[in-house]
N, C-alpha and C. Protein backbone atom coordinates (compact mmCIF):
# COMPACT_ATOMS: atom_id res chain seq x y z
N UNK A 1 -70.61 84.71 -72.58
CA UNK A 1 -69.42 85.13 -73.30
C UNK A 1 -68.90 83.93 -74.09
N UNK A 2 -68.77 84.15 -75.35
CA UNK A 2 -68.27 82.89 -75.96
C UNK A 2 -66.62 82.63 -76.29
N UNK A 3 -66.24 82.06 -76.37
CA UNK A 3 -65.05 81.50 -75.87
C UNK A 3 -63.42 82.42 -76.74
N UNK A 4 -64.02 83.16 -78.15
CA UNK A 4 -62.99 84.42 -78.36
C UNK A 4 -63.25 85.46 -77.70
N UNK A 5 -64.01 85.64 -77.37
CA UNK A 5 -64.66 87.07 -76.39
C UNK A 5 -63.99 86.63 -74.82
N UNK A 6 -64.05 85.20 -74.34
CA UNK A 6 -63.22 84.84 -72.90
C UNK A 6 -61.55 85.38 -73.29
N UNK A 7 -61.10 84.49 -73.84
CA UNK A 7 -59.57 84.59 -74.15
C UNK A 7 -59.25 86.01 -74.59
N UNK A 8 -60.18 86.72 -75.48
CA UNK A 8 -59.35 88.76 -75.70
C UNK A 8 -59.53 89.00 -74.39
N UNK A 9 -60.26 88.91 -73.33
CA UNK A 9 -60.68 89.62 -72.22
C UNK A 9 -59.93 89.11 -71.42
N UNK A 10 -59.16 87.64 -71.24
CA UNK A 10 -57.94 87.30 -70.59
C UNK A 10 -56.91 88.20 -71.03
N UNK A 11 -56.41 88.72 -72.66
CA UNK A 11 -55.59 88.98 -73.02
C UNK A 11 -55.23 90.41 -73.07
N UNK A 12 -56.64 91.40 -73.03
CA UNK A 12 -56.52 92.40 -72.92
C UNK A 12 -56.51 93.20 -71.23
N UNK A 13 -57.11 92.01 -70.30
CA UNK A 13 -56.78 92.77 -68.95
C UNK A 13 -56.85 91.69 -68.06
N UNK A 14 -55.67 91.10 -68.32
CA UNK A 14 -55.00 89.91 -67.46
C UNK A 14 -54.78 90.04 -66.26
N UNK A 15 -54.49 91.37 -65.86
CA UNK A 15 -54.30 91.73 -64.25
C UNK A 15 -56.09 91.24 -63.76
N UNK A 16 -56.85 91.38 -64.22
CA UNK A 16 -58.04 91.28 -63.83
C UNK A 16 -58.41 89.57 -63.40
N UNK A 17 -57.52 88.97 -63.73
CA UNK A 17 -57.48 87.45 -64.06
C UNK A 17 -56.62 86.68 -62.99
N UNK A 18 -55.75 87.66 -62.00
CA UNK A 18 -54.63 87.54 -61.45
C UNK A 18 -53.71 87.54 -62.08
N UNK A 19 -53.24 87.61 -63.26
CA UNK A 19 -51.95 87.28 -64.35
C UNK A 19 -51.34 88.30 -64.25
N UNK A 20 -49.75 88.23 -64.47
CA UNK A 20 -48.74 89.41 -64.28
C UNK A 20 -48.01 89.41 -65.50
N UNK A 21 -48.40 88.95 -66.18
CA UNK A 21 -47.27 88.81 -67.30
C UNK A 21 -46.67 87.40 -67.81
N UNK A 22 -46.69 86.58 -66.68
CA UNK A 22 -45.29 85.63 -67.18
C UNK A 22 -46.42 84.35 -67.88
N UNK A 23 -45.70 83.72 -68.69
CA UNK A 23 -46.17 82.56 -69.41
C UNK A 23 -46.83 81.31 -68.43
N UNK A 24 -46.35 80.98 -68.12
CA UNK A 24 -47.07 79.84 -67.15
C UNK A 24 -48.22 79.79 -66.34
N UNK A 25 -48.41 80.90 -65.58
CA UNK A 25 -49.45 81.36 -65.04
C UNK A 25 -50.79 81.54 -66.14
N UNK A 26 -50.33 82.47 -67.18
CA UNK A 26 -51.13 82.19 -68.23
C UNK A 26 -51.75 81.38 -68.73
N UNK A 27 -50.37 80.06 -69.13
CA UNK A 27 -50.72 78.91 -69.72
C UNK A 27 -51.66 78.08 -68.73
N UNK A 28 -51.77 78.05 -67.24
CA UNK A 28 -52.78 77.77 -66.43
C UNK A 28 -53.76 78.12 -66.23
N UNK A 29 -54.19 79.59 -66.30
CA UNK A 29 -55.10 79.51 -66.80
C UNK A 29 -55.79 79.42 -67.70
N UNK A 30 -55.65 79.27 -68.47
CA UNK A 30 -56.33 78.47 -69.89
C UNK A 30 -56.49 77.12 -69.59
N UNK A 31 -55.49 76.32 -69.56
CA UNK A 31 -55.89 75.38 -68.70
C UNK A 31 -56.96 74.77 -67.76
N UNK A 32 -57.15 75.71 -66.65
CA UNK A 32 -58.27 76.06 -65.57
C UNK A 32 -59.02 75.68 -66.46
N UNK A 33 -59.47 76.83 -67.40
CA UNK A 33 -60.79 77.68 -68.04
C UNK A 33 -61.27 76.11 -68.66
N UNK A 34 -60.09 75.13 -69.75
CA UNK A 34 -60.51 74.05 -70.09
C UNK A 34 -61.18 73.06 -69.28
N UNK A 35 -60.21 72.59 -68.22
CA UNK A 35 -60.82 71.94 -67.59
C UNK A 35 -62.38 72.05 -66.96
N UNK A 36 -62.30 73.29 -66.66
CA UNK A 36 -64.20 73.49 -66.37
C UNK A 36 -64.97 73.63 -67.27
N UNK A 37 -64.59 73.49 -68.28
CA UNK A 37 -65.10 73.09 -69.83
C UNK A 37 -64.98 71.76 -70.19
N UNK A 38 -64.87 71.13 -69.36
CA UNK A 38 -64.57 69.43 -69.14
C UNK A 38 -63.74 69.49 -70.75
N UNK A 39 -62.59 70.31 -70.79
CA UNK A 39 -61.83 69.97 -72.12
C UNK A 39 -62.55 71.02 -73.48
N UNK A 40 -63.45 71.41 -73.33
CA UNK A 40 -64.55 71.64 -74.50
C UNK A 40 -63.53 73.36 -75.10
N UNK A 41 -62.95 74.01 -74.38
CA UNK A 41 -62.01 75.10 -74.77
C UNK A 41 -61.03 74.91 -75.83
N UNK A 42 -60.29 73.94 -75.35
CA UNK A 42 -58.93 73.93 -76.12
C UNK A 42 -59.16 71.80 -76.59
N UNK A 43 -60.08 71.43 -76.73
CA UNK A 43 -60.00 70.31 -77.25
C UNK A 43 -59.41 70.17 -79.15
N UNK A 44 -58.53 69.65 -79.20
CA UNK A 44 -57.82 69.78 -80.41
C UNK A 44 -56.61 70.94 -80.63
N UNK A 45 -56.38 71.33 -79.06
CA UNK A 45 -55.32 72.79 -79.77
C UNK A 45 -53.87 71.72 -79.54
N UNK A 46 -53.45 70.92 -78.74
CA UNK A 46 -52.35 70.40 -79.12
C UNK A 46 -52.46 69.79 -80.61
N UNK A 47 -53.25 68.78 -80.71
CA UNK A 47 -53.26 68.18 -82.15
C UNK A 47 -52.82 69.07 -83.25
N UNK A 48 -53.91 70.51 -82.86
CA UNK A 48 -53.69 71.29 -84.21
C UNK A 48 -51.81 72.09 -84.14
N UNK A 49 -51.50 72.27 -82.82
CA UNK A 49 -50.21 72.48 -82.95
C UNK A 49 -49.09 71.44 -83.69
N UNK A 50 -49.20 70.23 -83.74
CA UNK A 50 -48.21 69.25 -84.05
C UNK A 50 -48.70 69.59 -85.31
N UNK A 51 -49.80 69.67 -86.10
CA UNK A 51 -49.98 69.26 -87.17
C UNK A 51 -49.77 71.11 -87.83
N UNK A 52 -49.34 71.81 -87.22
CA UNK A 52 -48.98 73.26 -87.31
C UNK A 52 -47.50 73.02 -87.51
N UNK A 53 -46.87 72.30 -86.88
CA UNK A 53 -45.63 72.08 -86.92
C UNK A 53 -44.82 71.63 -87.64
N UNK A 54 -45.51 70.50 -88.26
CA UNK A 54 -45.55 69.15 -88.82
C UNK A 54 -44.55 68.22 -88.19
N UNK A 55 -44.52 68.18 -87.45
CA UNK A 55 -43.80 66.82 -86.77
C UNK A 55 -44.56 66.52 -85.34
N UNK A 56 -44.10 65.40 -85.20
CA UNK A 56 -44.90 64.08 -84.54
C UNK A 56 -44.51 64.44 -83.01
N UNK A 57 -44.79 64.49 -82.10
CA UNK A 57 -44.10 64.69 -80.63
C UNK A 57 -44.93 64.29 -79.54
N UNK A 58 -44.89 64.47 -78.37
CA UNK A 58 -45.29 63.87 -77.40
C UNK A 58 -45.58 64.82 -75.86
N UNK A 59 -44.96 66.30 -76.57
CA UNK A 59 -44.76 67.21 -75.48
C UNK A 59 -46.36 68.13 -75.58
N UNK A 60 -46.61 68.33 -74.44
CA UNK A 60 -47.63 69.09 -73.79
C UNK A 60 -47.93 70.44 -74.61
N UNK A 61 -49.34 71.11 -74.94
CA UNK A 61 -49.61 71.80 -75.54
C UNK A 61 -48.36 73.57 -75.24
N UNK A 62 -48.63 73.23 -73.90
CA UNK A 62 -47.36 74.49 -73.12
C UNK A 62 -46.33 74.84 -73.52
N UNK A 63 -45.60 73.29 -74.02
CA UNK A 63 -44.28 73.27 -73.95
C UNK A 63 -44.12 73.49 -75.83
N UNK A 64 -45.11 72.90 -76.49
CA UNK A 64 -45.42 73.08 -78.33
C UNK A 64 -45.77 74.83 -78.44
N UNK A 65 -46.41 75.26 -77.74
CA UNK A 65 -46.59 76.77 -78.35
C UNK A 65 -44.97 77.77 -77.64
N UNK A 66 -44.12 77.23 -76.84
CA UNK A 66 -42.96 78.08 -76.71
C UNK A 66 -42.03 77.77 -77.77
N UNK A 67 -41.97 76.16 -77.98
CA UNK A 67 -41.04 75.81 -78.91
C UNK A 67 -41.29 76.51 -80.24
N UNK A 68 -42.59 76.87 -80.63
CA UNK A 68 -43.09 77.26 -82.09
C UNK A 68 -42.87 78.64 -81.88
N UNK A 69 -42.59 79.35 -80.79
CA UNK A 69 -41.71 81.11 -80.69
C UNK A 69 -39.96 80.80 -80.55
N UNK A 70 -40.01 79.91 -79.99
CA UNK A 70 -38.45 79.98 -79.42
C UNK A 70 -38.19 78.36 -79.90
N UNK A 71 -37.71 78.16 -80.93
CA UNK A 71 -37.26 76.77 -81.33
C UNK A 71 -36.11 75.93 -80.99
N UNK A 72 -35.43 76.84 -80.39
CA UNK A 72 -33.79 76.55 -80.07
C UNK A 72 -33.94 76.26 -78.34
N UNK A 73 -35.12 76.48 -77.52
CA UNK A 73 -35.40 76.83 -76.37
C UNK A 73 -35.08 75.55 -75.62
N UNK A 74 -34.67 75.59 -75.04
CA UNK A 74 -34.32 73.82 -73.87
C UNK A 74 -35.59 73.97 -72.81
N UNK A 75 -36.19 72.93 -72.98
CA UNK A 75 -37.65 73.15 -72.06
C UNK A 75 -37.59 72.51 -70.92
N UNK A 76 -36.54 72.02 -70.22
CA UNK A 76 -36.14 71.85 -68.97
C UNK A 76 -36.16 72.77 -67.93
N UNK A 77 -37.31 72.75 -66.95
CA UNK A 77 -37.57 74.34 -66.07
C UNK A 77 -38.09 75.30 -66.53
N UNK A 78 -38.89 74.68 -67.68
CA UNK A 78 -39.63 75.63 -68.28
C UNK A 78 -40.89 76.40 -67.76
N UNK A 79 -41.28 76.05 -66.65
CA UNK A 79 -42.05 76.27 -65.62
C UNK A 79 -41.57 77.23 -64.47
N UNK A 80 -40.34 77.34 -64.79
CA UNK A 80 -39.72 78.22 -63.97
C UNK A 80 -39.62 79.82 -63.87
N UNK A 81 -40.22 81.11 -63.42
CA UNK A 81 -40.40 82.05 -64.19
C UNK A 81 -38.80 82.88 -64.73
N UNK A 82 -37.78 82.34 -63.82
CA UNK A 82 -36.61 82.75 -64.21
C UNK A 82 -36.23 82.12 -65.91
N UNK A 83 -36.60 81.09 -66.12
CA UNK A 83 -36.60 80.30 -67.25
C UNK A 83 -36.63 81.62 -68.67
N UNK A 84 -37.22 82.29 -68.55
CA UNK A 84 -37.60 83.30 -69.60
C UNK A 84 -36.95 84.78 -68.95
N UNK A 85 -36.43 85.49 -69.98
CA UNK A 85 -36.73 86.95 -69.40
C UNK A 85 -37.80 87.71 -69.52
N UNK A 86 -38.20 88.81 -68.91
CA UNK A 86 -39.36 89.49 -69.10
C UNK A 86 -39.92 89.71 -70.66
N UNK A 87 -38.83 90.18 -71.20
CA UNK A 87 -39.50 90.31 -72.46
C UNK A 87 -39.58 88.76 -73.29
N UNK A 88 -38.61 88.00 -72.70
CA UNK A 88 -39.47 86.62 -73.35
C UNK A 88 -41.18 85.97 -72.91
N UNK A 89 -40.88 86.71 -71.27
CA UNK A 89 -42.71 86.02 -70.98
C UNK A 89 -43.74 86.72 -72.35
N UNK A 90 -43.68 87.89 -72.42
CA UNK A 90 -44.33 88.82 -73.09
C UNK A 90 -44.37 88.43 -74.27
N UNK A 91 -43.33 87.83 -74.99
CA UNK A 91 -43.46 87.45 -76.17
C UNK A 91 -44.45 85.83 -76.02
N UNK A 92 -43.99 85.44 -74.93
CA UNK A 92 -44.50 83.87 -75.10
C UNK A 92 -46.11 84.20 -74.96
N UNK A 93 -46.58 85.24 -74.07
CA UNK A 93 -47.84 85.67 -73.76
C UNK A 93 -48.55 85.82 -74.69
N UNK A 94 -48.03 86.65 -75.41
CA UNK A 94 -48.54 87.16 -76.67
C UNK A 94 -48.74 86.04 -78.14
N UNK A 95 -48.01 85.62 -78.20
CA UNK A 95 -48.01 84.54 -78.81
C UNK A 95 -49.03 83.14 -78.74
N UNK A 96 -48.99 82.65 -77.19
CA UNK A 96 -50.01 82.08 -77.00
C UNK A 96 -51.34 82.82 -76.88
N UNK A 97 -51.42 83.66 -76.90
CA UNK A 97 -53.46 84.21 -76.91
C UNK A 97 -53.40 84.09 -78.54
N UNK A 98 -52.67 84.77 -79.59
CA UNK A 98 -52.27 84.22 -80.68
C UNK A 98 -52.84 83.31 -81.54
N UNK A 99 -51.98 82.25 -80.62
CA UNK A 99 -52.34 80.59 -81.40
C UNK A 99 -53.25 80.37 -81.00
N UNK A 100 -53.82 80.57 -79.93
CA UNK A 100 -55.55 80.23 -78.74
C UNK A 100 -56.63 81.04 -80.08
N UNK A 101 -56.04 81.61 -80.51
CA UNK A 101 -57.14 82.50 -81.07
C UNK A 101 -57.26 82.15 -82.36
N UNK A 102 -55.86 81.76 -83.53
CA UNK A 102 -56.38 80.74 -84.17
C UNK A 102 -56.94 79.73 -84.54
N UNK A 103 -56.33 79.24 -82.93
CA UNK A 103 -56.96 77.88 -83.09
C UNK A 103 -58.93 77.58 -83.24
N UNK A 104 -59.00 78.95 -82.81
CA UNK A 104 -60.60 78.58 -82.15
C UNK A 104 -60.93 79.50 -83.63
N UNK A 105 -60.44 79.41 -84.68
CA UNK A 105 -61.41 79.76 -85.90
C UNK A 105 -61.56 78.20 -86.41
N UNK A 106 -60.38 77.75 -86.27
CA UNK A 106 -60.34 76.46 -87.01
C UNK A 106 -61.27 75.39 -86.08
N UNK A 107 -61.10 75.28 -84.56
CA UNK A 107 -62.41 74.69 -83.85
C UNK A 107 -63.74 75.03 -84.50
N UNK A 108 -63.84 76.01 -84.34
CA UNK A 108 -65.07 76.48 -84.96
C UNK A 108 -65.82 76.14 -86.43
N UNK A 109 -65.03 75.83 -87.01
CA UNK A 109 -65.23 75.42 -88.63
C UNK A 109 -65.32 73.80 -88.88
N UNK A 110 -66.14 73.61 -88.73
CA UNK A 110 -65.89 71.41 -88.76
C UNK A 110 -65.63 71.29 -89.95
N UNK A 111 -65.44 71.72 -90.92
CA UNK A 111 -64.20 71.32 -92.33
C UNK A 111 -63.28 71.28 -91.95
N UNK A 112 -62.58 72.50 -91.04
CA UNK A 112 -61.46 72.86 -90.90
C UNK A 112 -60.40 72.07 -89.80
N UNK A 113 -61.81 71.81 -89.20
CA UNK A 113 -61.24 70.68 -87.79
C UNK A 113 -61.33 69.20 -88.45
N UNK A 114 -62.22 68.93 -89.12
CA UNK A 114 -62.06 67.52 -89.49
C UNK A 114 -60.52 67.44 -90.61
N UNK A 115 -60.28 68.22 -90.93
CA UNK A 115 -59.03 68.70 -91.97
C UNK A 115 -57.91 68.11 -91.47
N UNK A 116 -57.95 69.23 -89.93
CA UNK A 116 -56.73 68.85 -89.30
C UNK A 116 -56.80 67.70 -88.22
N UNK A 117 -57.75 66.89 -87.93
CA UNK A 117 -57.80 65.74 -87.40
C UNK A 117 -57.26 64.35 -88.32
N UNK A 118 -57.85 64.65 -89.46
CA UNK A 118 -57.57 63.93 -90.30
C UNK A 118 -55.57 63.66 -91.07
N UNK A 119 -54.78 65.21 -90.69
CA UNK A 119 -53.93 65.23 -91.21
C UNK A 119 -53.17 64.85 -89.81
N UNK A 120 -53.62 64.77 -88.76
CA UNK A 120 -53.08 64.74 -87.79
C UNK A 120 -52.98 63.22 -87.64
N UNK A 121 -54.07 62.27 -87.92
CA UNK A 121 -54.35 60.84 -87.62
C UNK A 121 -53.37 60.30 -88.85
N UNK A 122 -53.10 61.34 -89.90
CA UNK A 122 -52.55 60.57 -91.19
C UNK A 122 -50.76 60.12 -90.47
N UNK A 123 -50.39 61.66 -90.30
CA UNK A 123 -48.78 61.73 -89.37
C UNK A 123 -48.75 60.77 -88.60
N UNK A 124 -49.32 60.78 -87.64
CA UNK A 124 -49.00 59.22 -86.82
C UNK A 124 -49.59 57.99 -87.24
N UNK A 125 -49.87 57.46 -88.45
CA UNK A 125 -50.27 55.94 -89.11
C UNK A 125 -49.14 55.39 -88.93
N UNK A 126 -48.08 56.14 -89.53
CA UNK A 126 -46.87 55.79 -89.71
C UNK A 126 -46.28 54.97 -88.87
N UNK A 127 -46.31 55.51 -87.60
CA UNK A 127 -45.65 55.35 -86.07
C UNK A 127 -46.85 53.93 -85.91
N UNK A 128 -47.38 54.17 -85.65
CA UNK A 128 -48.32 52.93 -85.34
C UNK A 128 -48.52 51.77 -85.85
N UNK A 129 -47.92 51.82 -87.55
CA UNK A 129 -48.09 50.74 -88.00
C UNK A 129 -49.53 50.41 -88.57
């Protein structure tokens, strides 16, 4: 199964996955799935989020795909499932398979990834000096 065919099949029957709905659980597993991909899943999806964003930050891929639904969101306990209401998990759910799923056209394309590596290394020159 290659890796858009993993993530619709997370997204379309998540109960199958253990997942109930709420964001975090989600966002772990994907996570999981990376890590036993020694990274090879989601390598470049924070980068490509900041550089989706355009600003420079320091926060965790988790905490960049809620802020890019909910911008006003205080991410303190954001891990918390009370943190969201139901229909916010759902939105955050939805949203992240979403961006997972963009992202992996642009993985997929080495123009497209060297593009945004490149615009990504340009944003932080700055900071670095």
């Amino acid at each position: 199964m290659n890796d858009n065919a993993l993530i619709e099949a997370i997204r379309d029957t998540p109960e199958g996955f253990g997942l109930n709905g709420a964001y975090y659980p989600t966002a772990m597993i994907l996570t999981g799935i990376d890590v036993g991909r020694s990274g090879g899943l989601l390598r470049g999806f924070r980068e490509w989020l900041v550089v989706r964003a355009d600003e420079c930050n320091g926060l965790q891929w988790h905490q960049l795909v809620l802020l890019d639904l909910f911008p006003d969101m205080r991410l303190q306990g954001w891990k918390n499932p009370e943190h969201l209401t139901p229909d916010q998990h759902r939105q955050a759910v939805d949203h992240l398979f979403s961006l997972v799923l963009e992202f992996l056209d642009v993985r997929n394309n080495p123009r497209e990834l060297g593009r945004m590596y490149t615009r990504h290394e340009t944003m932080y020159a700055h900071i670095e000096g």
